[in-house]
Protein backbone atom coordinates (compact mmCIF):
# COMPACT_ATOMS: atom_id res chain seq x y z
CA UNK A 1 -4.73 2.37 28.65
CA UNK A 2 -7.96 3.40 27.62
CA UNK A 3 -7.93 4.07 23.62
CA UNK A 4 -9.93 6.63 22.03
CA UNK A 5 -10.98 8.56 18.84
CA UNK A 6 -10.28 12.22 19.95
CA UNK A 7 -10.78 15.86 18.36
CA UNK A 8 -9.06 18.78 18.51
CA UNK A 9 -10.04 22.39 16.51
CA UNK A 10 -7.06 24.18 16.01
CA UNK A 11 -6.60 28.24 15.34
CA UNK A 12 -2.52 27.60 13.51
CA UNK A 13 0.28 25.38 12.83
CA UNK A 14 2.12 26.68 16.16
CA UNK A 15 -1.31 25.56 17.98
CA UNK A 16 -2.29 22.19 16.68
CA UNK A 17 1.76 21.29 16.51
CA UNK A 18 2.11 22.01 20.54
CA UNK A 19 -0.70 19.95 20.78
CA UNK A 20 0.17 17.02 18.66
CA UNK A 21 3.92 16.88 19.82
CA UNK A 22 2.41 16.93 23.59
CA UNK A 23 -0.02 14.03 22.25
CA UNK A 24 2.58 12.19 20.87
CA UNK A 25 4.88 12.76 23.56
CA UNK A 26 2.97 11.28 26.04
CA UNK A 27 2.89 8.22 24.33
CA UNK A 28 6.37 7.78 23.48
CA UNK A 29 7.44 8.23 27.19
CA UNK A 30 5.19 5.14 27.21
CA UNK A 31 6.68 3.39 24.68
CA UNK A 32 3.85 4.01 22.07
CA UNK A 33 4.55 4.52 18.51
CA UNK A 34 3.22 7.74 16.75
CA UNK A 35 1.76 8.40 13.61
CA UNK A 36 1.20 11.78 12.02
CA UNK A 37 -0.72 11.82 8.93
CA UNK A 38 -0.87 15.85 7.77
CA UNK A 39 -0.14 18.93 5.70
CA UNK A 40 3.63 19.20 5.72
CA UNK A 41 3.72 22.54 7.65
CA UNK A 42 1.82 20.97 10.07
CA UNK A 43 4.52 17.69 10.25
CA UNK A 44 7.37 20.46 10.68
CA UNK A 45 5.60 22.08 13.35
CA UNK A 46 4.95 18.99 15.35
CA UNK A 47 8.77 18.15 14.46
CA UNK A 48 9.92 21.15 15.42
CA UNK A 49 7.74 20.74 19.05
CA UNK A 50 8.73 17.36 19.24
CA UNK A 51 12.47 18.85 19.45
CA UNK A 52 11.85 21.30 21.84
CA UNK A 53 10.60 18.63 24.08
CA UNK A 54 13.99 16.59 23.77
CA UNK A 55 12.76 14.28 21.58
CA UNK A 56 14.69 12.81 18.89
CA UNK A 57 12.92 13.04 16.07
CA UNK A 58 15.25 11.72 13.18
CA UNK A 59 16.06 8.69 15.76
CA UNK A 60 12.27 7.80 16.08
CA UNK A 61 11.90 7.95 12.73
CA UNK A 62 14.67 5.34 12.20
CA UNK A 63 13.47 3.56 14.38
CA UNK A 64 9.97 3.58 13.02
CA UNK A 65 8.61 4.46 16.44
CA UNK A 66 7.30 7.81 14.43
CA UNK A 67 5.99 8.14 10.99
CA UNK A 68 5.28 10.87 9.41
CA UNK A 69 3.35 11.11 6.35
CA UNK A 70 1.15 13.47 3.37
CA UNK A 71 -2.16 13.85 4.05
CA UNK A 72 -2.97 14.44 0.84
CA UNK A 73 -0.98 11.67 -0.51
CA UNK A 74 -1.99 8.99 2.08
CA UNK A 75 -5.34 10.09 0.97
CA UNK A 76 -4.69 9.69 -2.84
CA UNK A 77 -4.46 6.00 -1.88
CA UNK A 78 -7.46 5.22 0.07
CA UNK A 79 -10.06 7.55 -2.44
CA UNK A 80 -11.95 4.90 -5.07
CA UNK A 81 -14.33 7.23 -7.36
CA UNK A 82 -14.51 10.08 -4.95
CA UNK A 83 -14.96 8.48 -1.93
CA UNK A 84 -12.72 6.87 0.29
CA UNK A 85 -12.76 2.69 0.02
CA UNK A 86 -13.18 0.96 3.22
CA UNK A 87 -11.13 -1.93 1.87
CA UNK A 88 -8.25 0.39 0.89
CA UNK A 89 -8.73 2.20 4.02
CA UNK A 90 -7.95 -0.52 6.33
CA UNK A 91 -5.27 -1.42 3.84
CA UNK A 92 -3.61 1.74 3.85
CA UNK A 93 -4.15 2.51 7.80
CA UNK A 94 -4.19 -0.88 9.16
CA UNK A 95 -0.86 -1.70 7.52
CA UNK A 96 0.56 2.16 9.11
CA UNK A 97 -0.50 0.94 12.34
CA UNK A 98 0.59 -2.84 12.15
CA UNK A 99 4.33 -1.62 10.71
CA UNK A 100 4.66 1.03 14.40
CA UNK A 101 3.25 -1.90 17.00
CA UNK A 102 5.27 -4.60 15.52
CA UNK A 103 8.75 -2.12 15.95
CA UNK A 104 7.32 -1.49 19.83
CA UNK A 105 4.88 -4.46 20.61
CA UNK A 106 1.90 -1.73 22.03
CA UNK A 107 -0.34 0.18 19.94
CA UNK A 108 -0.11 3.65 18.45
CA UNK A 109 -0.90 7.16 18.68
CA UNK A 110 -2.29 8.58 15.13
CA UNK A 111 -3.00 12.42 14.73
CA UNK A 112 -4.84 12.47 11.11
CA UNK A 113 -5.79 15.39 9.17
CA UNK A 114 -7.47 13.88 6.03
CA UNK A 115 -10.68 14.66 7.07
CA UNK A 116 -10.03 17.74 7.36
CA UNK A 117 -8.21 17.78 4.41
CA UNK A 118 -11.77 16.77 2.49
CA UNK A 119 -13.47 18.92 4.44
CA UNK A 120 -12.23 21.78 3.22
CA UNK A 121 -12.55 21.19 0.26
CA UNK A 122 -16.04 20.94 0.33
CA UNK A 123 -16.49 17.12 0.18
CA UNK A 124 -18.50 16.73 3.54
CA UNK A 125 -19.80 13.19 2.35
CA UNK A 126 -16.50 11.68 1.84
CA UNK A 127 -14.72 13.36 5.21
CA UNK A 128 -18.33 11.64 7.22
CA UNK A 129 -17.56 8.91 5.56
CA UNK A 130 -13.58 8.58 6.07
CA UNK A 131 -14.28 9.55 10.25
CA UNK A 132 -16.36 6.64 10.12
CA UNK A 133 -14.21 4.51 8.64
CA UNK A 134 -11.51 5.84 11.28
CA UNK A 135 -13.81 5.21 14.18
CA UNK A 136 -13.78 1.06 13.08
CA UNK A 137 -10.52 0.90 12.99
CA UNK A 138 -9.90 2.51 16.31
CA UNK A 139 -12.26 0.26 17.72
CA UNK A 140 -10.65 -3.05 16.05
CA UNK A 141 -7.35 -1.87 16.67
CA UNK A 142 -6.99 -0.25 19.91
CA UNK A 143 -5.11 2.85 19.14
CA UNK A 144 -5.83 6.41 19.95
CA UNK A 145 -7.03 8.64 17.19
CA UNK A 146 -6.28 12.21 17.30
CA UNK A 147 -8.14 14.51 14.44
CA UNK A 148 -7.69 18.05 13.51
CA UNK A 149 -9.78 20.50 12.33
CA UNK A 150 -8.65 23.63 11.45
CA UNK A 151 -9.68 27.34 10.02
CA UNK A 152 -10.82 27.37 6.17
CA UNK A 153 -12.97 30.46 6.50
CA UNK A 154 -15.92 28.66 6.34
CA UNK A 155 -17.68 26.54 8.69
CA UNK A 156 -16.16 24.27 11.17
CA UNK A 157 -17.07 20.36 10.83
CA UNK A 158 -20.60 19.66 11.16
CA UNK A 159 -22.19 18.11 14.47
CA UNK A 160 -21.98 14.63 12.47
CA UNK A 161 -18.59 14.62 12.00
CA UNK A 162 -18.01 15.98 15.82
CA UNK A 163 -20.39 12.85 16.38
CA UNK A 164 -17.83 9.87 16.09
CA UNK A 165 -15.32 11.92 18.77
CA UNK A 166 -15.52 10.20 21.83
CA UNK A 167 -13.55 12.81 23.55
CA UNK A 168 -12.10 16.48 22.86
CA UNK A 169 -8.33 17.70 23.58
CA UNK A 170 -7.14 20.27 25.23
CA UNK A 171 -4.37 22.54 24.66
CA UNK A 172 -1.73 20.27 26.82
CA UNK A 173 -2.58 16.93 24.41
CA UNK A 174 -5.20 15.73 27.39
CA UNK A 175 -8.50 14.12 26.28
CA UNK A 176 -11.17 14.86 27.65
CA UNK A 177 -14.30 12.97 27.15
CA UNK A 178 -17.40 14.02 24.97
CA UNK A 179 -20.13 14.99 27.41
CA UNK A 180 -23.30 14.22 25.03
CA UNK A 181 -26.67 15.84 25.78
């Protein structure tokens, strides 16, 4: 399995929970663990996908094969004076990904909104920052990052945030690889 730190920009909460759920799903049928760090109408729309692809949510869950967790609150835990702290970082998301491999003895699939989640609300620095700190961790621990950006009537992400994406997905959950020029 080749791991990876993947985008995908996202028009709804039908759109980016298809694409999640079919993320996620892929993985499970391999016996990875998923976890899904986000806005809660974007957890009940990958839920809700994740259903109508004959997955049983509440039995991953119990299982701890899925977590699902507040962006905003995971994030509330990582942020030192502003800024998210590398040390609680890898706390915080090392321990998330540790708790899903040990219950299934592979590594995980994460789809993260935080960034996005400081994006928008206009703290560029600390969401650079954060998708760096994200790209270590993938690299250290082997699992495949999935990150969405969505609408805010503004801008979407700047080309250094888009930087530490090794590859893009598409609609169906597929990455696709970052053709840099």
């Amino acid at each position: 399995m080749t791991y990876y730190h993947a985008v995908r920009f996202y028009d709804s909460s039908e759109s980016i929970g298809r694409v999640v759920a079919a993320f996620l799903g892929a993985g499970f049928t391999r016996g990875e663990p998923g976890v899904v760090i986000a806005t809660a109408e974007h957890r009940a729309s990958v839920h809700a996908h994740l259903r109508s692809a004959n997955f049983c949510v509440p039995e991953l869950e119990r299982s701890r094969r899925l977590l699902m967790l507040d962006a905003a609150v995971t994030l509330s835990a990582i942020i030192v004076n502003g800024t998210p702290d590398p040390v609680r970082f890898t706390s915080v998301a090392g321990a998330l990904l540790d708790e899903v491999a040990e219950t299934s003895h592979c590594q995980a699939r994460v789809y993260d909104e935080m960034v996005d989640v400081l994006w928008k609300a206009h703290q560029q620095s600390s969401a650079v920052r954060l998708e760096t700190l994200w790209s270590r961790l993938v690299a250290t621990r082997e699992c495949s990052l999935l990150c969405g950006h969505g609408p805010d009537g503004g801008d979407r992400p700047a080309q250094v945030l888009f930087a530490e994406h090794t590859h893009v997905v598409a609609e169906n959950g597929v990455p696709h690889p970052v053709v840099r020029i």
